[in-house]
C-alpha atoms as a PDB file:
ATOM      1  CA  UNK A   1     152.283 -34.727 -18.868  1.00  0.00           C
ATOM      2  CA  UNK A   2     151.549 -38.213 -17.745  1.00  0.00           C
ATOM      3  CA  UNK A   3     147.826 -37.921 -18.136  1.00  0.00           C
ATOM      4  CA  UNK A   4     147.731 -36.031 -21.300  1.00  0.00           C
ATOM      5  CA  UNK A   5     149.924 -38.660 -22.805  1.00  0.00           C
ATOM      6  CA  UNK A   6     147.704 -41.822 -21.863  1.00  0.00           C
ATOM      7  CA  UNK A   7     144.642 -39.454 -22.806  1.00  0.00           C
ATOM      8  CA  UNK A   8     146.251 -39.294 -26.384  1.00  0.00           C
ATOM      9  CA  UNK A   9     146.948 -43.274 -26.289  1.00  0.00           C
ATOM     10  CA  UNK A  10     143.557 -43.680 -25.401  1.00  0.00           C
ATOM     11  CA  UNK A  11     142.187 -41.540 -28.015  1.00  0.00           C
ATOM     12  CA  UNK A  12     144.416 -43.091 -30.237  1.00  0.00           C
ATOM     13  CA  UNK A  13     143.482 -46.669 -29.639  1.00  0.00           C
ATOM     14  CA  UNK A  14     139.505 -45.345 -30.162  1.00  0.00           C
ATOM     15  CA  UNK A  15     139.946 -43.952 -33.249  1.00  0.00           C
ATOM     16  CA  UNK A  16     141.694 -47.150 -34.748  1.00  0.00           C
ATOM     17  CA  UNK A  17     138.519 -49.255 -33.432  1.00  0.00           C
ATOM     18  CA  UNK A  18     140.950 -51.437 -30.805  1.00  0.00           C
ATOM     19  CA  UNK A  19     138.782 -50.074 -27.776  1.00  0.00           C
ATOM     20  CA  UNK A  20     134.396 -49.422 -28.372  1.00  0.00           C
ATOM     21  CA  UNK A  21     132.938 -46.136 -27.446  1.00  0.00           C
ATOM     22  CA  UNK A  22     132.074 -47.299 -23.595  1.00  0.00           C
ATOM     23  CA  UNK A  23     135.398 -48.429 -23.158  1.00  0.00           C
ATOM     24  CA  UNK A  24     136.910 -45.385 -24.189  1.00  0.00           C
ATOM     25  CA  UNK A  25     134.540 -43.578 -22.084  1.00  0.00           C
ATOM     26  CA  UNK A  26     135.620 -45.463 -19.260  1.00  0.00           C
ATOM     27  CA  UNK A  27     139.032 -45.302 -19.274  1.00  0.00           C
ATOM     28  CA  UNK A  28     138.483 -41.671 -20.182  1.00  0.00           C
ATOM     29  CA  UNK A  29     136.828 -41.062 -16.591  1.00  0.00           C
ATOM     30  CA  UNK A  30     139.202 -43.280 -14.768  1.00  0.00           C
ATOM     31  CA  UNK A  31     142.062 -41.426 -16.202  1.00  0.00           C
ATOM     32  CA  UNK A  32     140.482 -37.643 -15.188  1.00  0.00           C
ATOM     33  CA  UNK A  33     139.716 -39.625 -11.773  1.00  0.00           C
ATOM     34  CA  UNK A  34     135.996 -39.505 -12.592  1.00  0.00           C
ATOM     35  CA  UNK A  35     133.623 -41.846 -11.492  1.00  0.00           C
ATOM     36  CA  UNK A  36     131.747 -43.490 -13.936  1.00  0.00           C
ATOM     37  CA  UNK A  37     127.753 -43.245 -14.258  1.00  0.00           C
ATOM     38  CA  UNK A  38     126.879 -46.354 -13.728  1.00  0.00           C
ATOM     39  CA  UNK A  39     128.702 -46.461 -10.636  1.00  0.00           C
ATOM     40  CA  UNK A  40     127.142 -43.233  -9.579  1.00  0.00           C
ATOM     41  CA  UNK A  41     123.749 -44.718 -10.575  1.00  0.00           C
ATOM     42  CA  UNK A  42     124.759 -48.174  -8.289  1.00  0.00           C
ATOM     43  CA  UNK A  43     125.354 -45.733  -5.159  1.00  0.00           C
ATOM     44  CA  UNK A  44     122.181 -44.052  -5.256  1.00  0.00           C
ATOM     45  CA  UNK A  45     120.345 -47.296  -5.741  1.00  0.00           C
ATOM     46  CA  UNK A  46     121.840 -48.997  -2.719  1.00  0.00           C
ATOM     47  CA  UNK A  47     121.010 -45.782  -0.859  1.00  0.00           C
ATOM     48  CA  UNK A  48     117.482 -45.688  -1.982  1.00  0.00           C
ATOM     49  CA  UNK A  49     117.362 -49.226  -0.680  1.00  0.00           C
ATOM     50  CA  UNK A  50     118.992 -48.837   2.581  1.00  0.00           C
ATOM     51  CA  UNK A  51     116.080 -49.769   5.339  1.00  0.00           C
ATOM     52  CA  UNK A  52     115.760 -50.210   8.859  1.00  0.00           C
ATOM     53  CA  UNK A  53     115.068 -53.672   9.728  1.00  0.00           C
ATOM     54  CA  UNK A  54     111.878 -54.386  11.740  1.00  0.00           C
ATOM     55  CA  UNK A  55     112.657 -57.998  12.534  1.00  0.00           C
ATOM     56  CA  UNK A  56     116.131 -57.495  13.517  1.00  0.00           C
ATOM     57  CA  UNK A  57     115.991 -54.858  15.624  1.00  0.00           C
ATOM     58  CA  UNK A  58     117.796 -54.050  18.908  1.00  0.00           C
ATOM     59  CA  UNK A  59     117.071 -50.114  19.014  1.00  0.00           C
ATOM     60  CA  UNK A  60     116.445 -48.964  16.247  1.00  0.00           C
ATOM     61  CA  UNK A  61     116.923 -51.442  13.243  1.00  0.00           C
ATOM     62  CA  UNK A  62     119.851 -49.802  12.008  1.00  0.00           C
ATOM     63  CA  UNK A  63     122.351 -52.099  11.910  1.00  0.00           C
ATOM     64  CA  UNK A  64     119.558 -55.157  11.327  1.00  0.00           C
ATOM     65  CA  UNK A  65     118.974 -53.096   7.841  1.00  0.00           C
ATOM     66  CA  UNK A  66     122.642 -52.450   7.248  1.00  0.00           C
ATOM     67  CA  UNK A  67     123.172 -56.502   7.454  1.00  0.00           C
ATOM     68  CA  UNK A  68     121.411 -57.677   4.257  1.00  0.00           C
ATOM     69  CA  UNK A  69     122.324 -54.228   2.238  1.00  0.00           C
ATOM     70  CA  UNK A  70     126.665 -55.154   2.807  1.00  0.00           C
ATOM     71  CA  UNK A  71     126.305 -58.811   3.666  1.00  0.00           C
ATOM     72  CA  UNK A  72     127.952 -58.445   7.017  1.00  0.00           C
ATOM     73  CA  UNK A  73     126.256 -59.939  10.006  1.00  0.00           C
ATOM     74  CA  UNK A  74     124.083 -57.640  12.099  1.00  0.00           C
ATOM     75  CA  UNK A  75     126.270 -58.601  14.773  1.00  0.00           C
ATOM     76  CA  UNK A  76     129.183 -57.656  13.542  1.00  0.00           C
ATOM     77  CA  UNK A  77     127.659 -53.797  12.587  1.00  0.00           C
ATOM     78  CA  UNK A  78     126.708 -53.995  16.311  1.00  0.00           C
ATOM     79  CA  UNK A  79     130.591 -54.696  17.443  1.00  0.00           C
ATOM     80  CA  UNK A  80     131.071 -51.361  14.836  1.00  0.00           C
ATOM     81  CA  UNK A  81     128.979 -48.904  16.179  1.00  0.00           C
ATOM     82  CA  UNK A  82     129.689 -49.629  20.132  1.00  0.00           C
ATOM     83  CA  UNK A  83     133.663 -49.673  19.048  1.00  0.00           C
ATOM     84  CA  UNK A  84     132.990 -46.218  17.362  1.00  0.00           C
ATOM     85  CA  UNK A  85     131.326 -44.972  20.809  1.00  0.00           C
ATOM     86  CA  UNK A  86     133.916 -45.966  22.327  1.00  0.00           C
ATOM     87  CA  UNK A  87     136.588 -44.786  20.778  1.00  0.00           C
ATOM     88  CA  UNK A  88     135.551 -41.410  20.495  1.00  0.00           C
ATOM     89  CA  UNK A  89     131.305 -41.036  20.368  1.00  0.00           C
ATOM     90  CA  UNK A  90     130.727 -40.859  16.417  1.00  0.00           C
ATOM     91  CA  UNK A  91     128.912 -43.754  16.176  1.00  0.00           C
ATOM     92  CA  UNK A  92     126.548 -42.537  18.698  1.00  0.00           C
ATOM     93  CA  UNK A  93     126.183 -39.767  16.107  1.00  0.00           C
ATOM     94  CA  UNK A  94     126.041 -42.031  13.157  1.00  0.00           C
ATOM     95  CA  UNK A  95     123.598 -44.327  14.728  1.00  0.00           C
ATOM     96  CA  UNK A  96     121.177 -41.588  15.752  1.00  0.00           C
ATOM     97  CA  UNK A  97     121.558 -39.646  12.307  1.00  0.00           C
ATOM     98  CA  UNK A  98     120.546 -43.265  10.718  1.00  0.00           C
ATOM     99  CA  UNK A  99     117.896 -44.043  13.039  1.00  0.00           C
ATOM    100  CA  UNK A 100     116.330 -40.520  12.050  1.00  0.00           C
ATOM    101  CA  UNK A 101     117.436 -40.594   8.289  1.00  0.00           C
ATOM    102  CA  UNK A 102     116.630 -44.061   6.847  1.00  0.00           C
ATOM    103  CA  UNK A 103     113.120 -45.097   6.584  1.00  0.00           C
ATOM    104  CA  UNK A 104     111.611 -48.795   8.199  1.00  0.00           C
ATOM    105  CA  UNK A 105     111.602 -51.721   6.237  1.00  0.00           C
ATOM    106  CA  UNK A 106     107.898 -51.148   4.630  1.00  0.00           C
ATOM    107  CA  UNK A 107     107.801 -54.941   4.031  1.00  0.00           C
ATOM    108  CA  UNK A 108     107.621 -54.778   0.701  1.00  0.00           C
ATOM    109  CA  UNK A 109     109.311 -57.332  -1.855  1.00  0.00           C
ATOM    110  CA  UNK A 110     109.859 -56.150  -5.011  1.00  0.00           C
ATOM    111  CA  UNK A 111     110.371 -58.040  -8.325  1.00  0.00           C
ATOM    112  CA  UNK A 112     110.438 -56.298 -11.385  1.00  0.00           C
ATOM    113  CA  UNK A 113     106.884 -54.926 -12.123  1.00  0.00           C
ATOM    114  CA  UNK A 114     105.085 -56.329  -9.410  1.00  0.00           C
ATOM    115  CA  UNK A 115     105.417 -55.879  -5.752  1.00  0.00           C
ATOM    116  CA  UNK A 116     104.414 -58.234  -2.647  1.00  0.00           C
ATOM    117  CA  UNK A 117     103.806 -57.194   0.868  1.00  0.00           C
ATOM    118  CA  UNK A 118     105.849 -59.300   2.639  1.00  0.00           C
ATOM    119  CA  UNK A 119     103.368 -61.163   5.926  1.00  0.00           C
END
């Protein structure tokens, strides 16, 4: 009954105008253990964005792309994927799945509208 009761606070607090309609809405997912659309939406971006690096490239340019996309070194996703070999050969399996799955940087810088090639 613990959900159903904050579910009825929450609808409560909306209908007296303490909380606005997005707030509500998000509360309303968090509650039901939901995920939000905009944080859907900022996973698939990232995704879409995920690249292979071609100046930072050991093997492939996996972990070169994953640097700039979490803001951990390229070194340090390096130290990752040999202690995942290691310790069991997944990130052998991850590693080769990426290498195949996520496209090469194309070079391309884009900003808003317009779009530079990158020299």
């Amino acid at each position: 009954m613990g959900i159903a009761n904050d579910l009825e606070r929450l609808a409560e607090l909306h209908r007296s105008g303490a909380i606005s309609d997005a707030e509500y809405a998000s509360a309303k997912a968090r509650a039901l253990g939901e995920t939000p659309q905009a944080a859907r939406n900022a996973v698939v971006h990232w995704l879409h964005a995920l690249r292979r690096s071609r100046t930072d490239a050991w093997l492939g340019g996996v972990c070169g792309g994953l640097a700039p996309a979490t803001g951990l070194p390229a070194w340090l996703w390096r130290l990752i994927f040999v202690l995942f070999v290691v310790c069991g050969g997944t990130g052998l399996l991850v590693y080769v799945l990426m290498r195949i799955l996520v496209p090469k940087d194309d070079g391309v810088i884009a900003m808003g509208d317009n779009a530079f090639r990158a020299s």
